[in-house]
C-alpha atoms as a PDB file:
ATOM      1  CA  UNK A   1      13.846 -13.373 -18.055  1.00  0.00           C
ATOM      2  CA  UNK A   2      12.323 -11.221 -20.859  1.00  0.00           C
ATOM      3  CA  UNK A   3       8.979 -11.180 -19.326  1.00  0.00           C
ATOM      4  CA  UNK A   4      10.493  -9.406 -16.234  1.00  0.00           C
ATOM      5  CA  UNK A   5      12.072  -6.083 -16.877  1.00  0.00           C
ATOM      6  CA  UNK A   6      11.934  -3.472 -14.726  1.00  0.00           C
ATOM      7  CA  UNK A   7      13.362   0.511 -14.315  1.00  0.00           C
ATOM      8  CA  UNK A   8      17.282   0.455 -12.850  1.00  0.00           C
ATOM      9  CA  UNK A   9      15.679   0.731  -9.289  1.00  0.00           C
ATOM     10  CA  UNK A  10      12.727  -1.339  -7.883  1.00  0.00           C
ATOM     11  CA  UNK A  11      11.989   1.148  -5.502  1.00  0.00           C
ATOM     12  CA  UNK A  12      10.959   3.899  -7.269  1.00  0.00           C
ATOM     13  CA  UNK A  13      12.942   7.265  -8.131  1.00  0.00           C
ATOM     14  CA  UNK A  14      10.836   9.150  -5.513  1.00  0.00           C
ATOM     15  CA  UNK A  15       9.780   6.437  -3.238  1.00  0.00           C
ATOM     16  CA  UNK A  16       9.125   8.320   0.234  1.00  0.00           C
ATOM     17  CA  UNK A  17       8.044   6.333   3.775  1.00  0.00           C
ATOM     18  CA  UNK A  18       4.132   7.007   5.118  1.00  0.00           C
ATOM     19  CA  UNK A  19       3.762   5.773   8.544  1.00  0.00           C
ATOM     20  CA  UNK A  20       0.582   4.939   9.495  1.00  0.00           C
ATOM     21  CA  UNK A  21      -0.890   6.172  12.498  1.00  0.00           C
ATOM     22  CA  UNK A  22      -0.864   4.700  15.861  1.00  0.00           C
ATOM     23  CA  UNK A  23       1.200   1.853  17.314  1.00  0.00           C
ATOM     24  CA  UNK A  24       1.105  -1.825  16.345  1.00  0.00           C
ATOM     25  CA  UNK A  25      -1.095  -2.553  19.410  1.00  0.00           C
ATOM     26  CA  UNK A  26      -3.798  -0.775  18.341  1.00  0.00           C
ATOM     27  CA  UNK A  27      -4.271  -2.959  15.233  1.00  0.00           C
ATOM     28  CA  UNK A  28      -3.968  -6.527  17.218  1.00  0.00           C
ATOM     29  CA  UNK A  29      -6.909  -8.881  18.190  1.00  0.00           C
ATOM     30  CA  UNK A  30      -9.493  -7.352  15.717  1.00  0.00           C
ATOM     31  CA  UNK A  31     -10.504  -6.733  12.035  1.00  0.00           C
ATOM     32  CA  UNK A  32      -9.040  -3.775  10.733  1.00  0.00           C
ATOM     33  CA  UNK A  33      -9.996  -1.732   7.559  1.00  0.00           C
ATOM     34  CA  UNK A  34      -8.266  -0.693   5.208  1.00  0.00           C
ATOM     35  CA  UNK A  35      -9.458   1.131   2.148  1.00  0.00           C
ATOM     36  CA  UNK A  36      -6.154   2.438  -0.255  1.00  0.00           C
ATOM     37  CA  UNK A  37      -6.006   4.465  -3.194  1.00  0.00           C
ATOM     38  CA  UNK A  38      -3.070   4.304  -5.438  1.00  0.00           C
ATOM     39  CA  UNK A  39      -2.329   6.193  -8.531  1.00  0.00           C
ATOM     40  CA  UNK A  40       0.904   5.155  -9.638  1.00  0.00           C
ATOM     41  CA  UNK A  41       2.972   7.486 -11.904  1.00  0.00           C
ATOM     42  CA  UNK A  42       6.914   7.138 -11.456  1.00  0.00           C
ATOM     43  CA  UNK A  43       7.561   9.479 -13.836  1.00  0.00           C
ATOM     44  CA  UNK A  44       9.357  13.328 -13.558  1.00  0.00           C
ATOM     45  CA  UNK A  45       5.538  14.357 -13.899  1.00  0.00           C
ATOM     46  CA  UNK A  46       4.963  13.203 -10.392  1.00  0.00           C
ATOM     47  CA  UNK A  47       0.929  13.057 -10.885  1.00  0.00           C
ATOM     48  CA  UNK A  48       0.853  10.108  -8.584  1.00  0.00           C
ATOM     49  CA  UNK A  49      -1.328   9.659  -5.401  1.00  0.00           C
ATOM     50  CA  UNK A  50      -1.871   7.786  -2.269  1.00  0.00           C
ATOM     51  CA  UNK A  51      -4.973   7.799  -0.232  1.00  0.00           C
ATOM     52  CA  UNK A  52      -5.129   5.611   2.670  1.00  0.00           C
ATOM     53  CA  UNK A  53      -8.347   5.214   5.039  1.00  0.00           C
ATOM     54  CA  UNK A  54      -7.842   3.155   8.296  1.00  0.00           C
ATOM     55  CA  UNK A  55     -11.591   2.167   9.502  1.00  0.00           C
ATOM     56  CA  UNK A  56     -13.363   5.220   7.911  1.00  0.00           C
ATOM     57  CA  UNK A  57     -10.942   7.441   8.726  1.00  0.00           C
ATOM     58  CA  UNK A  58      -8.411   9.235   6.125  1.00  0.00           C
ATOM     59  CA  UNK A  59      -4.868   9.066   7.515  1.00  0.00           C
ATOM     60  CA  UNK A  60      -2.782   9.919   4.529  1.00  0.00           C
ATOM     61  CA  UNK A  61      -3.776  12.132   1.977  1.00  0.00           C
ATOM     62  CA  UNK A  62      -0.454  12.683  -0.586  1.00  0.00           C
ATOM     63  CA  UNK A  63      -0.868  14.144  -4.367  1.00  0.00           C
ATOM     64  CA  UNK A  64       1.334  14.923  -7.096  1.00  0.00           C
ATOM     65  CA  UNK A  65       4.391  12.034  -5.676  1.00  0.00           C
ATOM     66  CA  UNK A  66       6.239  10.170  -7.788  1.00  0.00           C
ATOM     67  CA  UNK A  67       5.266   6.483  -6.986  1.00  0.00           C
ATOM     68  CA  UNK A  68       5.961   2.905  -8.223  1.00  0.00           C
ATOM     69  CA  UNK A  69       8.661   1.920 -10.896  1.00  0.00           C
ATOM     70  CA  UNK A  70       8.538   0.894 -14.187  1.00  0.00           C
ATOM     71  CA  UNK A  71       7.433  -2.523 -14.274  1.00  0.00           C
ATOM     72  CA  UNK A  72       6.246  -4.446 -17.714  1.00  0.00           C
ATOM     73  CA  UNK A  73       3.811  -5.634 -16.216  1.00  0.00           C
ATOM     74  CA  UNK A  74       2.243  -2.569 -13.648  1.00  0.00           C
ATOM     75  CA  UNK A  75       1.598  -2.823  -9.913  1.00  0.00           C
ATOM     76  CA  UNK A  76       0.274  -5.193  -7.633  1.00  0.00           C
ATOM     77  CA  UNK A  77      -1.280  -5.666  -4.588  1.00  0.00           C
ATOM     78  CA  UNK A  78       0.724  -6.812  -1.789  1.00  0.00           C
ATOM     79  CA  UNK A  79      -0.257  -8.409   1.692  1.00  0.00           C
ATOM     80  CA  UNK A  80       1.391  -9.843   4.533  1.00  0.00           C
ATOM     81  CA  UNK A  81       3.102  -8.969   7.411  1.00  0.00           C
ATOM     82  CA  UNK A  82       6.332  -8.040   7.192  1.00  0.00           C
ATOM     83  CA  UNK A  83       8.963  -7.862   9.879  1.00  0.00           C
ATOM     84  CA  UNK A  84      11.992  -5.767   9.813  1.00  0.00           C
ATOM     85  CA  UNK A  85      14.742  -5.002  12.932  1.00  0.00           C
ATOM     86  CA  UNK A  86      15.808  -7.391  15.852  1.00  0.00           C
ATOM     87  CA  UNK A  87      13.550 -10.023  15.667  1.00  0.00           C
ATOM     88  CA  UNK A  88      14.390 -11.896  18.714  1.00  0.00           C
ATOM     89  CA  UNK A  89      11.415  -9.877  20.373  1.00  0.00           C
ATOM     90  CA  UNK A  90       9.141 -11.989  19.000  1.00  0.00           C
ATOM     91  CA  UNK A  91       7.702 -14.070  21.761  1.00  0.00           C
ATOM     92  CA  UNK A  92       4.226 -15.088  20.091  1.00  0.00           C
ATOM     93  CA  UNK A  93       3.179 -16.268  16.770  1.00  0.00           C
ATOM     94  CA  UNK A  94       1.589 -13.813  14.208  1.00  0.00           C
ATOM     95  CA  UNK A  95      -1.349 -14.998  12.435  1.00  0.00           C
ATOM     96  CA  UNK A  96      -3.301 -12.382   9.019  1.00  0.00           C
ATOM     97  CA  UNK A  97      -6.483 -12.539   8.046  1.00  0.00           C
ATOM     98  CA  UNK A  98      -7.845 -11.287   4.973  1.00  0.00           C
ATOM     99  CA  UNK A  99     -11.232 -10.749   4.215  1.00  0.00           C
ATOM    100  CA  UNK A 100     -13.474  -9.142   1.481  1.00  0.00           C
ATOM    101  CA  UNK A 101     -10.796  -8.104  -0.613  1.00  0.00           C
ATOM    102  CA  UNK A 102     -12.285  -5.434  -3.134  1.00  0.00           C
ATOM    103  CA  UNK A 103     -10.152  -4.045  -6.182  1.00  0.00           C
ATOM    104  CA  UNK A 104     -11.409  -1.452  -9.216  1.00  0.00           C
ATOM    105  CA  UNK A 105      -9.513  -0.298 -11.778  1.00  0.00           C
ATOM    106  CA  UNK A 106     -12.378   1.942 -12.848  1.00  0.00           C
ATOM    107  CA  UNK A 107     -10.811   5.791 -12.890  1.00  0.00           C
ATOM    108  CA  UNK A 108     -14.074   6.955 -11.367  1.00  0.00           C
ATOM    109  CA  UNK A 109     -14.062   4.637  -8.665  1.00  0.00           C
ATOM    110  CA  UNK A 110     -14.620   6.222  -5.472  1.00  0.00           C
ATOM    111  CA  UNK A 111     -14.628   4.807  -1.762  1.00  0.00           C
ATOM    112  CA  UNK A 112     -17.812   4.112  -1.587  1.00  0.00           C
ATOM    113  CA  UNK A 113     -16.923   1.372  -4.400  1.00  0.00           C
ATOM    114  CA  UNK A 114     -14.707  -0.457  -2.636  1.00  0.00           C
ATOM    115  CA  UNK A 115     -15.061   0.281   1.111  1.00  0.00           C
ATOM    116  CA  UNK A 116     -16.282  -2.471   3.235  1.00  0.00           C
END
């Protein structure tokens, strides 16, 4: 489809992993915030960044990273839960909530802006 081109890879030339902190039981039965910052450059010039704030508290703090891929179109937020590994573990249904989603794409945008 013409409207949908992308780079060779759709995972980014310098894609690394992040873990966030703590184990998946800490995050259950309760409203969790997240607050991200994302400056996307997938280019050699590797100006990109990812902040990431976990209930008021910064757990990943990563400049000049090579982020993204070249799509058309630019990035987009993504939500869900997403399962990966042996999945016969799963005794109980999972169940998301989202709430007061807040987006800028104001370049002076701080947390403040968007934090809940």
């Amino acid at each position: 489809m013409e409207w949908y081109k992308l780079s060779p890879t759709t995972k980014g030339e310098g894609t690394g992993r992040f873990t966030i902190p703590g184990e998946k039981k800490d995050y259950l039965d309760r409203w969790v915030d997240f607050v991200l910052h994302a400056k996307v450059d997938y280019s050699d010039a590797k100006t990109g960044r990812l902040e990431l704030w976990v209930d008021g508290n910064k757990v990943l703090d990563k400049h000049n990273i090579q982020f993204g891929y070249n799509d058309e179109k630019g990035i987009y937020p993504s939500w869900g839960m997403y399962f990966n590994g042996d999945l016969s573990v799963m005794k109980n249904d999972h169940f998301l909530y989202l709430d007061s989603i807040k987006m800028s794409i104001d370049k002076n945008a701080t947390y403040s802006d968007v934090s809940p």
